[in-house]
Every structure is written in structure tokens, then in C-alpha cells.
C-alpha atoms as a PDB file:
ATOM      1  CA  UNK A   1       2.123  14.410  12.588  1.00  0.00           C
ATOM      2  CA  UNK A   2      -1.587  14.822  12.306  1.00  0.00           C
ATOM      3  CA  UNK A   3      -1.462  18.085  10.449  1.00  0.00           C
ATOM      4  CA  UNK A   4       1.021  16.266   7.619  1.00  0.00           C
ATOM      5  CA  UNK A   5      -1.084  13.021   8.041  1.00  0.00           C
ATOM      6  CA  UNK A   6      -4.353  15.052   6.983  1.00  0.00           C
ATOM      7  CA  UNK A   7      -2.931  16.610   4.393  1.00  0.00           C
ATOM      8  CA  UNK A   8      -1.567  13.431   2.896  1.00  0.00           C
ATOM      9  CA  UNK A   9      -4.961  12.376   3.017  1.00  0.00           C
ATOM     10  CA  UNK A  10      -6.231  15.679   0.766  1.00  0.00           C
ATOM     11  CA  UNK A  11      -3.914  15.234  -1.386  1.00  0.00           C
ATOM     12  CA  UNK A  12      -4.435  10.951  -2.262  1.00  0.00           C
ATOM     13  CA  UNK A  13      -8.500  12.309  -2.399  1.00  0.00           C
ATOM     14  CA  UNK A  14      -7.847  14.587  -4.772  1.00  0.00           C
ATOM     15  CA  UNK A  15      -6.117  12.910  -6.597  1.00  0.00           C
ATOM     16  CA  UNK A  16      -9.080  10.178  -6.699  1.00  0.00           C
ATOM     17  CA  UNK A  17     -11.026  13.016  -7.583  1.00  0.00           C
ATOM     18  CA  UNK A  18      -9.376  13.692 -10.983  1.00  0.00           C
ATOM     19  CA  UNK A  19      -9.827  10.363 -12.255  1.00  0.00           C
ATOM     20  CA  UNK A  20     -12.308   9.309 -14.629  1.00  0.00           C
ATOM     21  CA  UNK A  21     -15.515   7.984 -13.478  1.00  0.00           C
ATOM     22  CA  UNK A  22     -15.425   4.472 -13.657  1.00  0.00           C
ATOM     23  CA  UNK A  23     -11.553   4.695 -11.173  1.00  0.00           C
ATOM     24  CA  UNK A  24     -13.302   6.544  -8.848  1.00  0.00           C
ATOM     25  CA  UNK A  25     -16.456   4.371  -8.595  1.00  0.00           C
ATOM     26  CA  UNK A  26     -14.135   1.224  -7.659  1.00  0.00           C
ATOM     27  CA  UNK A  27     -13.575  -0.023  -4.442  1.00  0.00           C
ATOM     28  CA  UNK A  28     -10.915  -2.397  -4.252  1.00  0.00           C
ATOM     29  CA  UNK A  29      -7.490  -1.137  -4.063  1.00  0.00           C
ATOM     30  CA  UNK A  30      -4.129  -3.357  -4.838  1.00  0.00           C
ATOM     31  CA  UNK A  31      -0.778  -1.836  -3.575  1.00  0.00           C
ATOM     32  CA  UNK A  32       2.224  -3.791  -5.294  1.00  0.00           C
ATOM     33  CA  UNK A  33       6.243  -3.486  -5.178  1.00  0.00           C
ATOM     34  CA  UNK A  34       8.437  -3.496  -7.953  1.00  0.00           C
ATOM     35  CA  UNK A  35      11.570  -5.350  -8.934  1.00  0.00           C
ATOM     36  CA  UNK A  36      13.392  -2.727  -6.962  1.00  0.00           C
ATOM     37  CA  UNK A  37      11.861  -3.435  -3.440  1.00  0.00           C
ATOM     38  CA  UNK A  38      13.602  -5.801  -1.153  1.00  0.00           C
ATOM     39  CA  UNK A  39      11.899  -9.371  -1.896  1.00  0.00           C
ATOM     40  CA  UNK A  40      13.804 -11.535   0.667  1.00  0.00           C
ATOM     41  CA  UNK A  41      11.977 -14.359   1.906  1.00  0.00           C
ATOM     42  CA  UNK A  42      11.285 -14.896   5.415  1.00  0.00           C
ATOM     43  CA  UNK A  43      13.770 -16.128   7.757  1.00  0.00           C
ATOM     44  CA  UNK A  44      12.810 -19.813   8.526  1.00  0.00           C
ATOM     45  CA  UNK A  45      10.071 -19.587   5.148  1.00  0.00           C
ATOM     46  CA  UNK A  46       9.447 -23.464   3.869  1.00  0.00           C
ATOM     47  CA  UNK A  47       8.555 -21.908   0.623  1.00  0.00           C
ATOM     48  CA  UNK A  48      10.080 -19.739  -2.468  1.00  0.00           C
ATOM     49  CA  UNK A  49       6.775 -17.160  -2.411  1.00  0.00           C
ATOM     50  CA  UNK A  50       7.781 -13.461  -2.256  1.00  0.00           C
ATOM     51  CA  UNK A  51       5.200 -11.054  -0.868  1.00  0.00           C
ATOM     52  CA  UNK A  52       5.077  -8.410  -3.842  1.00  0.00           C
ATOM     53  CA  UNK A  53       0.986  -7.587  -3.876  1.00  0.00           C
ATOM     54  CA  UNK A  54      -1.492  -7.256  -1.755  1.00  0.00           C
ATOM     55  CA  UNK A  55      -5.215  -6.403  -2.097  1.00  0.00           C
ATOM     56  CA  UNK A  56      -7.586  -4.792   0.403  1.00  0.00           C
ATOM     57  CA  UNK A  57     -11.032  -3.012  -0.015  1.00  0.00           C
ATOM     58  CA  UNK A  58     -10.506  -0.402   2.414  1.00  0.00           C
ATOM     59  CA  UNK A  59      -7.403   1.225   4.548  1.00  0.00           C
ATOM     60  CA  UNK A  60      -8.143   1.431   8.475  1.00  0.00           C
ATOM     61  CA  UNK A  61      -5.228   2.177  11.046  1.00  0.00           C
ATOM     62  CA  UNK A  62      -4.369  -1.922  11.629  1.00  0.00           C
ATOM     63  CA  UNK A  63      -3.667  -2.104   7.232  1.00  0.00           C
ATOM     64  CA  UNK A  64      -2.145   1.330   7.420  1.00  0.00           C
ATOM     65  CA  UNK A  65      -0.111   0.172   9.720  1.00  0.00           C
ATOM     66  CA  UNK A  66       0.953  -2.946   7.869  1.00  0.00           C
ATOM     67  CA  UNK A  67       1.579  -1.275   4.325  1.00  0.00           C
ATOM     68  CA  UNK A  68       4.046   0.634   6.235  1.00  0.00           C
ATOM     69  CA  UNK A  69       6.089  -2.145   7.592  1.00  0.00           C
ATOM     70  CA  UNK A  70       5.665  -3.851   4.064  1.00  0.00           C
ATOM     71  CA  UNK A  71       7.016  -0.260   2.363  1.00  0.00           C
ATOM     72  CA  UNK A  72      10.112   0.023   5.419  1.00  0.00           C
ATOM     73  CA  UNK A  73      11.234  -2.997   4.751  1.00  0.00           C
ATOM     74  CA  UNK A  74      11.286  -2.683   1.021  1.00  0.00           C
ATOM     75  CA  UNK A  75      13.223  -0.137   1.187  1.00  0.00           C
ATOM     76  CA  UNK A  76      15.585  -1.085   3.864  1.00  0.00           C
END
């Protein structure tokens, strides 16, 4: 899992690599879901707001850990 994890890792650094200048200089990322993506609301949600975007400024294990429950479940 590690081995495949790391080289995830090369490959999304790379990648950062081959973009122009002013990409790679930013800090912020967004991560967004399309029209595809399951957008139920919440069980018990008093409100009509979808989660469908989501900004963060870096990606440590507790938001790694959350973009994959957001991706499972939009997929599900």
C-alpha cells in the first residue's frame, strides 16, 4: 500500500511539475464533483445545499482521509 501510495504521489508531483509557472507557484487547491457524482443530501439535512466543492491549502492524512470518503460515496 505504501509502495503504490508513493508512487501516486510521484506521479500527482510530476505532473505539478509540467505545468506552467504561475500553476505551480499556487497554493490553494479546490477538488470538485461533477454532475455525475452522487449529490444526495444528508439524511436528517434542514437544508437543500449539496456538498460538490471543497477548498483546502494543503493535503495531510486527516483531509486525505476525508476526500476519500467524499470520492466513495460519490461513486457509490
Amino acid at each position: 500500500m505504501a509502495e503504490k501510495k508513493a508512487a501516486g504521489e510521484a506521479a500527482v508531483l510530476a505532473k505539478i511539475a509540467a505545468m506552467p509557472e504561475p500553476f505551480r507557484a499556487d497554493k490553494y487547491l479546490t477538488f470538485g464533483l461533477s454532475d455525475k457524482a452522487n449529490h444526495e443530501l444528508a439524511e436528517g439535512a434542514p437544508h437543500q445545499l449539496r456538498e460538490s466543492a471543497w477548498f483546502l491549502s494543503g493535503l495531510d492524512d486527516a483531509t486525505e482521509e476525508r476526500l476519500s470518503a467524499i470520492v466513495r460515496k460519490a461513486v457509490s
